[in-house]
N, C-alpha and C. Protein backbone atom coordinates (compact mmCIF):
# COMPACT_ATOMS: atom_id res chain seq x y z
N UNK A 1 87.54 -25.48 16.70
CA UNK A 1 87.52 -24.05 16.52
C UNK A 1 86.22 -23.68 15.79
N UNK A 2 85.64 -22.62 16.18
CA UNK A 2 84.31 -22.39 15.35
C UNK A 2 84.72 -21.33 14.79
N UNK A 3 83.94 -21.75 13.76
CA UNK A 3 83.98 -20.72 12.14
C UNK A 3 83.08 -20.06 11.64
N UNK A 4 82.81 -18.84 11.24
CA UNK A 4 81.43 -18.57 10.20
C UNK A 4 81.54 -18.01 8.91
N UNK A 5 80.78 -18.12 8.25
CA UNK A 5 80.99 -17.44 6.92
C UNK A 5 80.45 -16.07 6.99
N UNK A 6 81.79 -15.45 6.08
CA UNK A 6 80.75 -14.48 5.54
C UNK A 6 80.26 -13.64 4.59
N UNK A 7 79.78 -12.46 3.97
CA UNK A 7 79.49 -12.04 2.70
C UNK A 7 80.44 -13.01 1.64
N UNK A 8 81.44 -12.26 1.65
CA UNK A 8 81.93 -13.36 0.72
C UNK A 8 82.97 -14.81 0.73
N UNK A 9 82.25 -15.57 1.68
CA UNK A 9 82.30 -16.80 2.05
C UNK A 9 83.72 -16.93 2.24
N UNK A 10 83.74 -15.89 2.78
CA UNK A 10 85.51 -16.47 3.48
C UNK A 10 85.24 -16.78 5.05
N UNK A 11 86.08 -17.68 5.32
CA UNK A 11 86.00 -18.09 6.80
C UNK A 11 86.48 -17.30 7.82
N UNK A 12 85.49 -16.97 8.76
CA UNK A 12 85.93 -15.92 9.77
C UNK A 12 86.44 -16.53 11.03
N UNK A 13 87.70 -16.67 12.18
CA UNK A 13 87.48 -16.71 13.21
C UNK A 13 86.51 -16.24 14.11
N UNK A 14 85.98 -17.01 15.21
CA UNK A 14 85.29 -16.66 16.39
C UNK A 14 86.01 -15.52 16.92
N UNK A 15 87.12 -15.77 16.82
CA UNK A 15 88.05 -14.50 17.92
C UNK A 15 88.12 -13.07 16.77
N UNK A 16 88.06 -13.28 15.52
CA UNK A 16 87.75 -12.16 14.58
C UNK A 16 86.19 -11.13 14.81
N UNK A 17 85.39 -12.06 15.25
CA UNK A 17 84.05 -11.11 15.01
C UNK A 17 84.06 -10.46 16.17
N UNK A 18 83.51 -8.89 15.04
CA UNK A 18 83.65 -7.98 15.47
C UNK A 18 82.06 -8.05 16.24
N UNK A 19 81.75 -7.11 17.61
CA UNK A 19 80.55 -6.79 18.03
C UNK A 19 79.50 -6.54 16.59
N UNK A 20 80.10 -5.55 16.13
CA UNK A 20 78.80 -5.22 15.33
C UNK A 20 78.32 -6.45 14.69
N UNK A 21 79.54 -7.22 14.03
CA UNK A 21 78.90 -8.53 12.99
C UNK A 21 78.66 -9.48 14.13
N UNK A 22 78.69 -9.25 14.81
CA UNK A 22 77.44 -10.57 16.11
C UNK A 22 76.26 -9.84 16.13
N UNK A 23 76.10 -8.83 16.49
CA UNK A 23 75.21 -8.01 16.13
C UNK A 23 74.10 -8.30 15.11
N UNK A 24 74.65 -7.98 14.10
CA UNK A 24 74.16 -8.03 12.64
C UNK A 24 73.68 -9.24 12.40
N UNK A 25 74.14 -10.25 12.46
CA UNK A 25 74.14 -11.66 12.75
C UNK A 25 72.60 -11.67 13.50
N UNK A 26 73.10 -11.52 14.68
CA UNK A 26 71.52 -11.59 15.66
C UNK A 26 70.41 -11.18 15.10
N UNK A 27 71.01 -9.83 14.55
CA UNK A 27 69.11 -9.36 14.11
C UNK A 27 68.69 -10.41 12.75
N UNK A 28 69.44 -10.30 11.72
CA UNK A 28 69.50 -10.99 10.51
C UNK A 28 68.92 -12.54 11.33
N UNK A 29 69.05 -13.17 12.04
CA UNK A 29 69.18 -14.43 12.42
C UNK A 29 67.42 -14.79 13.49
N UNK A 30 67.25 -13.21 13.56
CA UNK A 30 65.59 -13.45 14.92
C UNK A 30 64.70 -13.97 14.24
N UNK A 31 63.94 -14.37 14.98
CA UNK A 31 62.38 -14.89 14.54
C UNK A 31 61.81 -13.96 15.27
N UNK A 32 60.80 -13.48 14.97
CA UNK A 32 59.65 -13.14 15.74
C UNK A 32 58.75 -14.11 16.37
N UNK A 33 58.90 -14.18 17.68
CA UNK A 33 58.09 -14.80 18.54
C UNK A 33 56.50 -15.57 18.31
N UNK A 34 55.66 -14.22 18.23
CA UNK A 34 54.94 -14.90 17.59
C UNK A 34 54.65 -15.27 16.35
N UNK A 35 55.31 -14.99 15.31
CA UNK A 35 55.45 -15.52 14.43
C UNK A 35 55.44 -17.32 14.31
N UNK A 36 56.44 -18.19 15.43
CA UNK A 36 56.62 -19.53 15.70
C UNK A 36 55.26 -20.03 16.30
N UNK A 37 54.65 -19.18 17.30
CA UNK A 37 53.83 -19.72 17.68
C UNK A 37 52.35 -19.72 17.02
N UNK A 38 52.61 -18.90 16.09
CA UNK A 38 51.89 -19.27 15.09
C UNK A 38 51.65 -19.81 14.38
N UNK A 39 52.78 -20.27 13.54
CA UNK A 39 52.96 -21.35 12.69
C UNK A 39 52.55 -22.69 13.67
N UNK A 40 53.57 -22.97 15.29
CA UNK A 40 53.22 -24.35 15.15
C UNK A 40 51.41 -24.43 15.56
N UNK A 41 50.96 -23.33 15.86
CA UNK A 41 49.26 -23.66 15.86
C UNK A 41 48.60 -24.22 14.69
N UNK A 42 48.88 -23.16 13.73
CA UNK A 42 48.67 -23.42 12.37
C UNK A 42 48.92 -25.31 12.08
N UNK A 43 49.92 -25.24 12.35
CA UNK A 43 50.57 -27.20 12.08
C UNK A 43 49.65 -27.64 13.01
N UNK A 44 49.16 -27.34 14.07
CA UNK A 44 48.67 -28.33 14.80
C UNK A 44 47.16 -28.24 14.47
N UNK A 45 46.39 -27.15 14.33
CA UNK A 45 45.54 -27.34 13.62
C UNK A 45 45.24 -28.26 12.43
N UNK A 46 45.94 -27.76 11.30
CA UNK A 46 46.27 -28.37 10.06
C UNK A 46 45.94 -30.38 10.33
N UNK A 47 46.93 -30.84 11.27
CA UNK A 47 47.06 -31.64 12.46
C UNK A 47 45.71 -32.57 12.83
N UNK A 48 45.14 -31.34 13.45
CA UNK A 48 43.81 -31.64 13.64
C UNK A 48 42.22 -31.76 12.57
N UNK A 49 42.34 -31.35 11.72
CA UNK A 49 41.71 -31.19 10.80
C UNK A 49 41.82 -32.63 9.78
N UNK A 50 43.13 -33.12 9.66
CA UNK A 50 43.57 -33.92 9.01
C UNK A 50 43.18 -35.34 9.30
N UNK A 51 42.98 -35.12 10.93
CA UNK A 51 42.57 -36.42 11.73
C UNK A 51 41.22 -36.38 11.91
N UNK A 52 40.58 -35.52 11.06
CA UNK A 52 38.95 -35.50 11.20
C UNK A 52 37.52 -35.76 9.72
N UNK A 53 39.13 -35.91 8.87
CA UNK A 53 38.45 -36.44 7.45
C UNK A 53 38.67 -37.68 7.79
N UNK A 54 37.94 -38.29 6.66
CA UNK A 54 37.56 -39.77 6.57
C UNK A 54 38.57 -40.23 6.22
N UNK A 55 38.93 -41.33 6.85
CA UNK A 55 40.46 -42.75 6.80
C UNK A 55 40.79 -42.45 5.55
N UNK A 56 40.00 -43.20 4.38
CA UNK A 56 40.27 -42.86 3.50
C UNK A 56 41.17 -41.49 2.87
N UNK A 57 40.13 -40.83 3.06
CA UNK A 57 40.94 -39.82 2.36
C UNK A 57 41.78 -39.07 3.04
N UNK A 58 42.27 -38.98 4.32
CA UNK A 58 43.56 -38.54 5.23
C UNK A 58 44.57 -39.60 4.67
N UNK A 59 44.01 -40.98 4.36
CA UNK A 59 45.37 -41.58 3.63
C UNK A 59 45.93 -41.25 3.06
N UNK A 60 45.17 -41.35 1.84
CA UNK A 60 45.43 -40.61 0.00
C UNK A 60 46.16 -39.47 0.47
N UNK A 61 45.49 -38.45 1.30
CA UNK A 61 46.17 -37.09 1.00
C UNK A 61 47.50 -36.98 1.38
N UNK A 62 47.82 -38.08 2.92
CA UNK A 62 48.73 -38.08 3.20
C UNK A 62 50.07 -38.35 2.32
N UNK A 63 49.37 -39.97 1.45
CA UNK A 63 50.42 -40.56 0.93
C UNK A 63 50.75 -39.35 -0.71
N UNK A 64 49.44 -38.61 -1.20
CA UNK A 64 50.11 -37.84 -1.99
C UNK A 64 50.63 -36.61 -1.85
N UNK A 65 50.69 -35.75 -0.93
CA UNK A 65 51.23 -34.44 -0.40
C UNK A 65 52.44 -34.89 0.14
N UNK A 66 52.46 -35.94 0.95
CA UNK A 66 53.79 -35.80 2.48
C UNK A 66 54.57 -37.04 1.81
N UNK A 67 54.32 -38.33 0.95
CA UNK A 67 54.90 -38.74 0.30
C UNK A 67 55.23 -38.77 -0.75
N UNK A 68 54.87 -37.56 -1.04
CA UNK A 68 54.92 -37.40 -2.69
C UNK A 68 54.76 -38.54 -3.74
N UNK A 69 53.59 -39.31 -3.37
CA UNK A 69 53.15 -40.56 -4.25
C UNK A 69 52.94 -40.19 -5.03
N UNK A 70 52.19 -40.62 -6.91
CA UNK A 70 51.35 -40.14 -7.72
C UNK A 70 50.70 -40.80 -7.35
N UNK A 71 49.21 -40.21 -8.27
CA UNK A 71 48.10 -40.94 -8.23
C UNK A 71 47.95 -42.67 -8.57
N UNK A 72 48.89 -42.47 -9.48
CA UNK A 72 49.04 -43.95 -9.84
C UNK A 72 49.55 -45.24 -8.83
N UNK A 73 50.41 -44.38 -8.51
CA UNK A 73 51.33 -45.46 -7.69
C UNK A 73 50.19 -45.71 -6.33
N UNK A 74 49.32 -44.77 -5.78
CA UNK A 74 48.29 -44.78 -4.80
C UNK A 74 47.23 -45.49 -5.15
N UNK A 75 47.08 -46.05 -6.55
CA UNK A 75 45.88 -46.57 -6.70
C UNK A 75 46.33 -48.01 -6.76
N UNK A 76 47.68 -48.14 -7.17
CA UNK A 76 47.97 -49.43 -7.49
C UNK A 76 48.08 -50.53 -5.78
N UNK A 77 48.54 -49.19 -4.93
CA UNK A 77 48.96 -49.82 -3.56
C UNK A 77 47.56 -50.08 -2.53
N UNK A 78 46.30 -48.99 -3.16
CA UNK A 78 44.91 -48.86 -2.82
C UNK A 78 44.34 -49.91 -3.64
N UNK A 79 44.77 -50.59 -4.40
CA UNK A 79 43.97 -51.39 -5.08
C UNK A 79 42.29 -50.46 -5.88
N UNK A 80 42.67 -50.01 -6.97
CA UNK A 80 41.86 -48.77 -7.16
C UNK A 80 42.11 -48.09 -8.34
N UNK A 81 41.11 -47.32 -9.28
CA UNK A 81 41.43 -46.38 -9.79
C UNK A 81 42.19 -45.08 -9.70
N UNK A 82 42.94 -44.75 -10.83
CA UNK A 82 43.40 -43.64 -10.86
C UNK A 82 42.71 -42.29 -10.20
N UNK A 83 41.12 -42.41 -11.00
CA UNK A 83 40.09 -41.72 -10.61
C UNK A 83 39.87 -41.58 -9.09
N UNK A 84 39.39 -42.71 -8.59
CA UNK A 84 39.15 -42.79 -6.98
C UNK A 84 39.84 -41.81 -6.29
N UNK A 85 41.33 -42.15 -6.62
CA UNK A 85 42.53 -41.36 -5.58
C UNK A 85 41.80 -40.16 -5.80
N UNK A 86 42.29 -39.74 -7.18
CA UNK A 86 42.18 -38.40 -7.57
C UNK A 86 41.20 -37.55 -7.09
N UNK A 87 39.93 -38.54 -7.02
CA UNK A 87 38.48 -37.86 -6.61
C UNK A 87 38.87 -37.62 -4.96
N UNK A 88 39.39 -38.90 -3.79
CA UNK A 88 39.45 -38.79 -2.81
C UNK A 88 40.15 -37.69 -2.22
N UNK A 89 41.50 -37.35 -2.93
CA UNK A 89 42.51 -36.49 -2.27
C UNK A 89 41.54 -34.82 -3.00
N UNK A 90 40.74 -34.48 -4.25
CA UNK A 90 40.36 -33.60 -4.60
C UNK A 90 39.23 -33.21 -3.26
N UNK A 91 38.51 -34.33 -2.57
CA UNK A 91 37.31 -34.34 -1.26
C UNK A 91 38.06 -33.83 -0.42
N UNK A 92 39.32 -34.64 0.21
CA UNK A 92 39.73 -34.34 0.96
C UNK A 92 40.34 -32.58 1.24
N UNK A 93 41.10 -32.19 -0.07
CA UNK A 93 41.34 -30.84 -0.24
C UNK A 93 40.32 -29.34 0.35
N UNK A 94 38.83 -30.23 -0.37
CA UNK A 94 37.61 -29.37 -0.20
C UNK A 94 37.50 -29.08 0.80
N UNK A 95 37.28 -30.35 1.70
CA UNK A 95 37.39 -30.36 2.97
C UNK A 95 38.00 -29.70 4.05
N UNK A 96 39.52 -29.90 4.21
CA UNK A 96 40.56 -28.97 4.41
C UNK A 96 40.18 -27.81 4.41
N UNK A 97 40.00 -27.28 3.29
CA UNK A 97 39.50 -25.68 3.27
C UNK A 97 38.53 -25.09 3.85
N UNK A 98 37.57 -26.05 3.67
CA UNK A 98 36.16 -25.58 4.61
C UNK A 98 36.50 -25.34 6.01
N UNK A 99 37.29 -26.51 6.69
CA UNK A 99 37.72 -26.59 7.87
C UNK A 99 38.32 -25.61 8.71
N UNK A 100 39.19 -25.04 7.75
CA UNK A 100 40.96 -24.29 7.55
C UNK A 100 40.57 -22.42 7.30
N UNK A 101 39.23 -22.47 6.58
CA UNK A 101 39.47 -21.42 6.00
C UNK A 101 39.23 -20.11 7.17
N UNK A 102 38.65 -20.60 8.47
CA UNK A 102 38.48 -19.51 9.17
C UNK A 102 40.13 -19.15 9.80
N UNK A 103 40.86 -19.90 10.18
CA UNK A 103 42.06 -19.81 10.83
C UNK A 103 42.57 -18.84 9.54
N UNK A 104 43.00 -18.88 8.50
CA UNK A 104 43.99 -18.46 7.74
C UNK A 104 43.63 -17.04 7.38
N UNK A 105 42.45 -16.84 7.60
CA UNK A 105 41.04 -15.11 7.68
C UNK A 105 41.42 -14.44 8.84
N UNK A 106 41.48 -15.16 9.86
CA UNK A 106 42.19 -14.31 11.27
C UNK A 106 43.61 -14.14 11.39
N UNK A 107 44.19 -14.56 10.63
CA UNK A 107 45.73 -14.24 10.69
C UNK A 107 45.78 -13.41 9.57
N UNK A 108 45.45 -13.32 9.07
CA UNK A 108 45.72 -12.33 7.81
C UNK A 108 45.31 -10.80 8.00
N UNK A 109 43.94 -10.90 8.89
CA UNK A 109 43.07 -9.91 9.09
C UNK A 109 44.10 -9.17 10.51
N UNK A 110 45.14 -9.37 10.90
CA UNK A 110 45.42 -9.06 12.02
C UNK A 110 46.35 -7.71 11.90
């Protein structure tokens, strides 16, 4: 049997909802179109950009943003200073932006 919640988290039958609260539901529930296809550009950019810094530092950044490493634990597994990471993933950041910064100017500007 399917169920939904609602305002106040009581369980509604399927055979209970009313048009309007499917309704309501729907709009509350849309994405805007391009909105998605924006974002996944954005990711794929992002994507692309990421695969165009140096090994190095697409590592680091990876392992400290998307794995939430610290610096420490990255230097110990890099065989490396604290510093190094820190300096590499701070390059890499710069980088990023330089790369990045025209995409995020045209979406904003729109």
């Amino acid at each position: 049997m399917i169920r939904d919640k609602n305002i106040s988290d009581r369980y509604i039958e399927q055979s209970e909802q009313t048009d309007t609260r499917l309704y309501k539901k729907g709009i509350y529930n849309s994405i805007n179109i391009e909105t998605i296809v924006y974002k996944k550009y954005i990711k794929d950019e992002i994507n692309k950009a990421v695969s165009e810094l140096k090994e190095i530092q697409a590592r680091r950044l990876i392992m400290y943003y998307i794995e939430e490493k610290t610096y420490e634990e990255i230097a110990q597994i890099e065989g490396c200073t604290k510093r190094a990471v820190k300096f590499s993933v701070d390059a890499a950041k710069k980088n990023l932006q330089n790369k990045l910064k025209n995409l995020f100017l045209d979406y904003t500007n729109k």
